[in-house]
Protein backbone atom coordinates (compact mmCIF):
# COMPACT_ATOMS: atom_id res chain seq x y z
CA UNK A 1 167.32 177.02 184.57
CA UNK A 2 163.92 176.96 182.78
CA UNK A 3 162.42 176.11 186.47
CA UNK A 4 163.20 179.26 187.34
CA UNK A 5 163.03 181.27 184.41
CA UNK A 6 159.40 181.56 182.30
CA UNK A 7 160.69 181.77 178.60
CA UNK A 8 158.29 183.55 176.21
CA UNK A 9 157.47 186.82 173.82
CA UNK A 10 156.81 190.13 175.37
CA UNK A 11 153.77 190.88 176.96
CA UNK A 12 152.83 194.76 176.82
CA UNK A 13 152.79 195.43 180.40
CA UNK A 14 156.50 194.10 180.11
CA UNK A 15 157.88 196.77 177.97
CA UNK A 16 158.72 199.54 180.70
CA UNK A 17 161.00 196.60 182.05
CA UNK A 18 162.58 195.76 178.76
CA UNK A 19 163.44 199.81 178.44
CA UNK A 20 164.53 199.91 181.59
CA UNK A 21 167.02 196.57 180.93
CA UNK A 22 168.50 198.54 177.98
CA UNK A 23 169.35 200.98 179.30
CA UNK A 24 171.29 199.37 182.18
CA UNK A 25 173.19 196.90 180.38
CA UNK A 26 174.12 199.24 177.35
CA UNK A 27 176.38 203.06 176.89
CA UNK A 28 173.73 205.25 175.89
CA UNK A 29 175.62 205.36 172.38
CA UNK A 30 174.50 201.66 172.31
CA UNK A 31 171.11 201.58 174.13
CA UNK A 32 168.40 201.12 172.00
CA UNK A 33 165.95 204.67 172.34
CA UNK A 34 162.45 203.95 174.79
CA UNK A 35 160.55 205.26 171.66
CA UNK A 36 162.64 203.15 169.27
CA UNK A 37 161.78 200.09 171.80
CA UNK A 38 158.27 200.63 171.99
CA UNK A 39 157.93 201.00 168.44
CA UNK A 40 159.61 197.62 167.99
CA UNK A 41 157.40 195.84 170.47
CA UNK A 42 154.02 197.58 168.56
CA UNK A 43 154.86 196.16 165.40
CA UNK A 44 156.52 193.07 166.18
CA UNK A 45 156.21 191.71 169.71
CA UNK A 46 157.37 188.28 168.36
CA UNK A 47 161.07 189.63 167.43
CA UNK A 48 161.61 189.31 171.70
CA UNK A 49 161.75 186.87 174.07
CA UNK A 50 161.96 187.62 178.12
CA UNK A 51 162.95 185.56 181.00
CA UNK A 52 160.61 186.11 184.00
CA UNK A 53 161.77 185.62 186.90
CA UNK A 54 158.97 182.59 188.67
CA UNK A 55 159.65 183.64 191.43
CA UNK A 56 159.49 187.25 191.70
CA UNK A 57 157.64 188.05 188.41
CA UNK A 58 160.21 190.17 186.86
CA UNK A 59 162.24 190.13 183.94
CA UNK A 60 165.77 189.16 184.30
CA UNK A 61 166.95 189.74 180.50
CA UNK A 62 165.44 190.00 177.28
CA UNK A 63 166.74 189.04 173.45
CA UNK A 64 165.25 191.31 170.69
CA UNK A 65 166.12 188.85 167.76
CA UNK A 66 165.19 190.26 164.46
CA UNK A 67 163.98 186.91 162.04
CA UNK A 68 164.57 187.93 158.36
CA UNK A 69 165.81 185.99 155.49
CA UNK A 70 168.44 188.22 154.85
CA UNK A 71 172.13 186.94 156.00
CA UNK A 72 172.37 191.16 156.68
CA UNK A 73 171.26 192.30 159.29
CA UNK A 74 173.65 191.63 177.20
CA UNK A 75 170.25 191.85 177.69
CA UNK A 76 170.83 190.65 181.22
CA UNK A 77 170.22 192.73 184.47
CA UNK A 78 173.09 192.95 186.66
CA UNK A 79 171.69 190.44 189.66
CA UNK A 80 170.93 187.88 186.84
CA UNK A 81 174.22 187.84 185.80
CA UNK A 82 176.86 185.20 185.78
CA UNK A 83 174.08 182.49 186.25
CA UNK A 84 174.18 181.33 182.80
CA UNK A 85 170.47 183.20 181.88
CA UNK A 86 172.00 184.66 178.51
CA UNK A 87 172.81 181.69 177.45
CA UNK A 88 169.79 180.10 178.34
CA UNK A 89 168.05 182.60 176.38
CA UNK A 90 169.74 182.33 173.49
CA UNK A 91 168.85 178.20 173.88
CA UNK A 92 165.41 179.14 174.40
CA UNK A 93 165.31 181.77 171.34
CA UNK A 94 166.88 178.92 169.49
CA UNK A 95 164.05 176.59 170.03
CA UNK A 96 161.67 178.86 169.11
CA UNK A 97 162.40 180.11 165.79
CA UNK A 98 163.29 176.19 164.59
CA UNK A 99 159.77 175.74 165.87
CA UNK A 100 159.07 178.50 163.00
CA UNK A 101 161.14 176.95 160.68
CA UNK A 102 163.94 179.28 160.88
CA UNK A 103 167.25 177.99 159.54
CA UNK A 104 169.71 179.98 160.21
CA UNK A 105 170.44 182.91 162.41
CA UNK A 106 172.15 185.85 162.19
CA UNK A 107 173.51 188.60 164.95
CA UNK A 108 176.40 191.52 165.35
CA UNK A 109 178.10 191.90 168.36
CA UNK A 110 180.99 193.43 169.40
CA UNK A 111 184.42 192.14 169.68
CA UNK A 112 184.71 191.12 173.51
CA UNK A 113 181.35 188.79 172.72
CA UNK A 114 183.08 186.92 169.98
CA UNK A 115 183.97 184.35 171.98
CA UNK A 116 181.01 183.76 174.33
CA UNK A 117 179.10 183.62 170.87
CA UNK A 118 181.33 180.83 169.36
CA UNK A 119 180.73 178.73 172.46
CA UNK A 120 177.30 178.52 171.48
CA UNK A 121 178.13 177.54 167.69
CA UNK A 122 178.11 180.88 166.18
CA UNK A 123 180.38 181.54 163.43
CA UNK A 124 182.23 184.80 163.26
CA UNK A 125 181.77 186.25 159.36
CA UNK A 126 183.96 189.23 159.39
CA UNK A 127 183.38 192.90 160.78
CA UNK A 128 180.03 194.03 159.78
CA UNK A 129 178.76 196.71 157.84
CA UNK A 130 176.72 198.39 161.06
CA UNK A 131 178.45 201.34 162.63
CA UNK A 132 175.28 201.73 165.38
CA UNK A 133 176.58 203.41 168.06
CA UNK A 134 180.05 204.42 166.52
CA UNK A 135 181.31 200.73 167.06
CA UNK A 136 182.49 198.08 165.54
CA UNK A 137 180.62 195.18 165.57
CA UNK A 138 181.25 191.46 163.82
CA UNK A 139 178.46 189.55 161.88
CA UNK A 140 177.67 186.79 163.66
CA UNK A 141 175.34 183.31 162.17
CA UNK A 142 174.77 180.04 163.49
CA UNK A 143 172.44 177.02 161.30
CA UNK A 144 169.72 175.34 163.49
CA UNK A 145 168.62 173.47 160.54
């Protein structure tokens, strides 16, 4: 996977692409706003990580992973799918913010991602307190520590 894939934080030429992912993989009550993204990127390009593509220079899927010390708190085009890039993602995001000396991490997600997000040692803590999008989503942590 990572011969394929180049693993590292957004580049500003990149962010049209990263828009453009959003808004493909999520509703629009879901999908992140372009302005809203590129704000995000301005002030902290080191909250995402992109797969490029090696091959063809594009990026496959992204993870915009906010790193706080509070326990509060699908990125995946469609051809890049079921080839095991989000989880390789999340592996590489891993890596990186134990690198930083993260020690734990936190997520929501909704309730058909549960699962996929156990798999990769997540634990589920309980419907969360975000209502983005009019959804329901669970609080999700795992310890890399």
């Amino acid at each position: 996977m990572t011969t394929k894939y180049e693993f590292r934080d957004i580049l500003p030429e990149e962010l049209d692409q990263v828009i453009q992912i959003e808004q493909i993989c999520f509703p629009p009550n879901e999908a992140c706003s372009a302005k809203n993204m590129r704000e995000r990127v301005a002030n902290a390009p080191e909250t995402f990580m992109v797969a490029v593509d090696k091959e063809t220079g594009k990026v496959a899927g992204f993870l915009n992973g906010v790193a706080t010390d509070e326990a509060v708190f699908r990125d995946v085009l469609p051809e890049y799918r079921h080839q095991g890039l989000a989880s390789e993602i999340m592996t590489q995001y891993v890596k990186r913010e134990q690198k930083r000396g993260r020690e734990c991490l936190y997520l929501t997600c909704l309730d058909n991602k549960v699962e996929m997000y156990k798999k990769m040692d997540y634990t589920d803590n309980g419907i969360s307190g975000s209502a983005w999008g009019g959804e329901e989503w669970h609080d999700m942590s795992r310890k890399i520590r």
